[in-house]
Each structure stands twice: as C-alpha cells, then as structure tokens.
N, C-alpha and C. Protein backbone atom coordinates (compact mmCIF):
# COMPACT_ATOMS: atom_id res chain seq x y z
N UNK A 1 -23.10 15.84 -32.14
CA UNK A 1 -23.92 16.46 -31.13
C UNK A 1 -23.01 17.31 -30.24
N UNK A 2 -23.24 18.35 -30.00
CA UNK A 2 -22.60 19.39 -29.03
C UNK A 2 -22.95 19.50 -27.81
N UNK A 3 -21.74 19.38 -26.80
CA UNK A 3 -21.94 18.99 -25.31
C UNK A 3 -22.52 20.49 -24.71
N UNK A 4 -23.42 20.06 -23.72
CA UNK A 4 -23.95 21.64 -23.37
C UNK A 4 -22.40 21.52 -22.32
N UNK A 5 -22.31 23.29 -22.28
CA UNK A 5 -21.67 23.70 -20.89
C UNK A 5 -21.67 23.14 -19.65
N UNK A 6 -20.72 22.87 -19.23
CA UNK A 6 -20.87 22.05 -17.57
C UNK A 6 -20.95 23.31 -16.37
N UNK A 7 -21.43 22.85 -15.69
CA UNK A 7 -21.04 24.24 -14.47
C UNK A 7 -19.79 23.44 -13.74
N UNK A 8 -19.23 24.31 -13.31
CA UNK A 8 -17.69 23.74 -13.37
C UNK A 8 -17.91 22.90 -11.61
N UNK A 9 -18.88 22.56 -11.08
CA UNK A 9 -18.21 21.97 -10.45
C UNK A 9 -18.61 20.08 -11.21
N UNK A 10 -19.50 20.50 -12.09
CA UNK A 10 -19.76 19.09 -12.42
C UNK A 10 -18.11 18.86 -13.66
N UNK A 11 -17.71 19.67 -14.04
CA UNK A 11 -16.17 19.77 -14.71
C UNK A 11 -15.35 18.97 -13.81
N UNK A 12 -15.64 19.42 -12.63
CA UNK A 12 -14.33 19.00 -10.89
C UNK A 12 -14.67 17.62 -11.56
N UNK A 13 -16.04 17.23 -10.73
CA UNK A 13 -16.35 16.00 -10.89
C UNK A 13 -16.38 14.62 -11.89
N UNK A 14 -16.32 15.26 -13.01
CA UNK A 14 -15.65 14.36 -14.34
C UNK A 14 -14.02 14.30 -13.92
N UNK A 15 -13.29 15.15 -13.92
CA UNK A 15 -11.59 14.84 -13.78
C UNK A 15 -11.89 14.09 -12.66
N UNK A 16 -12.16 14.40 -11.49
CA UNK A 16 -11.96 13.26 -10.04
C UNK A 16 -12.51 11.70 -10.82
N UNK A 17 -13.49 11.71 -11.71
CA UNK A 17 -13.68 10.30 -11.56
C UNK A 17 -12.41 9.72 -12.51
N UNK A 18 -12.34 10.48 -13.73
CA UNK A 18 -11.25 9.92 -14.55
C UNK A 18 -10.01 9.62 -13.60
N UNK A 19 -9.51 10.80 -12.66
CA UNK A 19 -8.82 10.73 -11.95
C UNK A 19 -8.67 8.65 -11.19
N UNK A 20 -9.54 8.36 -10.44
CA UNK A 20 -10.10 7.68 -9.77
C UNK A 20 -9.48 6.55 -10.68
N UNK A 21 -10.15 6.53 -11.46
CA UNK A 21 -10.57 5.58 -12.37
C UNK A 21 -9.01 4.96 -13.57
N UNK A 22 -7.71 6.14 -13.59
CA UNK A 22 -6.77 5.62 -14.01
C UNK A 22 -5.75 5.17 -13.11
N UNK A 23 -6.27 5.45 -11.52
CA UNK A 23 -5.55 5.12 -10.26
C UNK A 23 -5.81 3.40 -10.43
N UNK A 24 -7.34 3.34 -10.46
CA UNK A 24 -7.58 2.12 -10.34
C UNK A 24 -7.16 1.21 -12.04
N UNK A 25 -7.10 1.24 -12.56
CA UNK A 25 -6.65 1.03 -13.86
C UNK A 25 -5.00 1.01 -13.65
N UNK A 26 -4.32 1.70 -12.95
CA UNK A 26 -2.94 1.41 -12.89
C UNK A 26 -2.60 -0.16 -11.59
N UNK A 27 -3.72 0.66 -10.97
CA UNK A 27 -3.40 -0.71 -9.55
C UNK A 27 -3.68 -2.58 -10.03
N UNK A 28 -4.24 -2.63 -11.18
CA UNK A 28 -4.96 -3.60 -12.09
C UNK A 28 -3.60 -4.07 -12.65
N UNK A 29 -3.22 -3.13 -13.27
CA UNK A 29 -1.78 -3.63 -14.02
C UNK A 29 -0.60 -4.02 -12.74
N UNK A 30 -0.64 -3.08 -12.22
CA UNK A 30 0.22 -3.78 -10.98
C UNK A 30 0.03 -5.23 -10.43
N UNK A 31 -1.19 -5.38 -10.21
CA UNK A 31 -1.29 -6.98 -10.20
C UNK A 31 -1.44 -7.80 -11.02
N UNK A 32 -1.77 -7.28 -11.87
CA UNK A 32 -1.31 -8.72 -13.11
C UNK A 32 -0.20 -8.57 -13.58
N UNK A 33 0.90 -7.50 -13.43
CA UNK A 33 2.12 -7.67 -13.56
C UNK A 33 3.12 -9.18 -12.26
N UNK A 34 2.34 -8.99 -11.45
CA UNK A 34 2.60 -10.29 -10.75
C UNK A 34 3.28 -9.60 -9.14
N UNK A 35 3.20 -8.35 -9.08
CA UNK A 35 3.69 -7.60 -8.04
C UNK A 35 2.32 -7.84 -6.47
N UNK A 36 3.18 -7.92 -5.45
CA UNK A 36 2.67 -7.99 -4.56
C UNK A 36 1.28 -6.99 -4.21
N UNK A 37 0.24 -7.95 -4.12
CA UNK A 37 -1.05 -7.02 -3.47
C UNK A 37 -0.59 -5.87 -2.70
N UNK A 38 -0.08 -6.07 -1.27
CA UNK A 38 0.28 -4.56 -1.07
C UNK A 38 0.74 -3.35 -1.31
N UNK A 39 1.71 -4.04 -2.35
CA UNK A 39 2.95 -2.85 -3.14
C UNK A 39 1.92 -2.14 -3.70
N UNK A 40 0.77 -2.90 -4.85
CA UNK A 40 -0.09 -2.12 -5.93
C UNK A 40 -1.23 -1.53 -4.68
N UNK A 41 -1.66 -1.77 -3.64
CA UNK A 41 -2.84 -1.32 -2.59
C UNK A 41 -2.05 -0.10 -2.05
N UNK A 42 -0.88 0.67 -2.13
CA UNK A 42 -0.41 1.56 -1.61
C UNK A 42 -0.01 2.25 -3.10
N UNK A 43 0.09 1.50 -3.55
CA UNK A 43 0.19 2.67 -5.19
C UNK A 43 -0.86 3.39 -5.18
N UNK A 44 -1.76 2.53 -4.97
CA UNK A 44 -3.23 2.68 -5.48
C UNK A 44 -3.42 3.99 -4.33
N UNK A 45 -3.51 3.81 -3.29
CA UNK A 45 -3.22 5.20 -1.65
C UNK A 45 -2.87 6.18 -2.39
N UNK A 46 -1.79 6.35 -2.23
CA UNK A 46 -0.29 7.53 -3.34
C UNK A 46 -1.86 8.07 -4.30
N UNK A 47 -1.85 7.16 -5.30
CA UNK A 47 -2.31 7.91 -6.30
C UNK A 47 -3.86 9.03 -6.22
N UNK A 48 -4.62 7.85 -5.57
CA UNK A 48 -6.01 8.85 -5.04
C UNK A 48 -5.97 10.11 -3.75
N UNK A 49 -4.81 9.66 -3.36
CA UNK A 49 -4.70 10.71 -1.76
C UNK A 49 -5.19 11.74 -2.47
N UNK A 50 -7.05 12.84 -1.51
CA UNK A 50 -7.40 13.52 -2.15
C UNK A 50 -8.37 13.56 -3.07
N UNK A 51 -8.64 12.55 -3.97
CA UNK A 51 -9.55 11.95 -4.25
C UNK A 51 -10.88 11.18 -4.19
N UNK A 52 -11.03 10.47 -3.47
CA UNK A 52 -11.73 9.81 -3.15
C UNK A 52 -11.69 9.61 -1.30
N UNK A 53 -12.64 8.93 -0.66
CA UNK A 53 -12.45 8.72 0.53
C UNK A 53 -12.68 7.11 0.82
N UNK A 54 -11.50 7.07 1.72
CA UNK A 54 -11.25 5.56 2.43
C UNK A 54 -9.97 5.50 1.48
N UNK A 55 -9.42 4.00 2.27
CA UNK A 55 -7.86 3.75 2.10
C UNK A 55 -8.14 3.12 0.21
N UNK A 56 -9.11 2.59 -0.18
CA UNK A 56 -9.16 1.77 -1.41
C UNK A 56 -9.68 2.64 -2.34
N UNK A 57 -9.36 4.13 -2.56
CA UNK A 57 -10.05 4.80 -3.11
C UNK A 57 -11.76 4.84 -3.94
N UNK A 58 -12.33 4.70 -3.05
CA UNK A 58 -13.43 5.07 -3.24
C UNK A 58 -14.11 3.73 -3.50
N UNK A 59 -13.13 2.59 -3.58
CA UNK A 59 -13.57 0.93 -4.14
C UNK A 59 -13.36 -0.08 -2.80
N UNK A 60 -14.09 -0.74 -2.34
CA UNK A 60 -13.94 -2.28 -1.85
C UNK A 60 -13.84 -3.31 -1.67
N UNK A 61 -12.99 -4.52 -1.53
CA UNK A 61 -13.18 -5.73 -2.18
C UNK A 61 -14.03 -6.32 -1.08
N UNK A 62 -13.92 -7.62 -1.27
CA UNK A 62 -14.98 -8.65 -0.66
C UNK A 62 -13.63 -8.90 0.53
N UNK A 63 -12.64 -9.39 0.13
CA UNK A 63 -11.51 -9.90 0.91
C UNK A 63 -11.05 -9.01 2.05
C-alpha cells in the first residue's frame, strides 16, 4: 500500500514523536542499566530540549 503525501508539517510531527520517543527509550536503558534516576532524568532533559514541553519530555510519572 502506498503512503499518501504528508503536508510537511504533519512530516515535523512524525520526526518530533520518533524524536521523543528514542529520548525516552534511551532514558529506559539508563535505568535498567542500574544508573541513578537523576543521571538518566537529565539525559532524558539534554535529549528532548526543544521537543516536547515540561522537564519529563512530554511524559509524567506518578512519583
């Protein structure tokens, strides 16, 4: 099946989420690598700055 044309800002909007989404996917490995919550919660900053809005990129925990 052949993808219709995007209008490019819905283009933006696919990379920002992938974007988003391998920030949060890296911050995952950071903690189950056994590294301190904060170290990976400021990776996680670094990587979305620009991205998303709020300090947890675009995600919240309960805690």
């Amino acid at each position: 099946m052949a993808q219709a044309k995007l209008p490019e800002h819905a283009r933006k909007d696919i990379e920002r989420h992938r974007a988003m989404a391998a920030a949060h996917e890296n911050a995952a490995r950071c903690l189950e690598s056994g590294r301190p919550e904060q170290e990976c919660q400021e990776r996680l900053r670094t990587e979305c700055k620009g991205l998303a809005i709020g300090r947890y990129c675009g995600m919240r925990h309960e805690h």
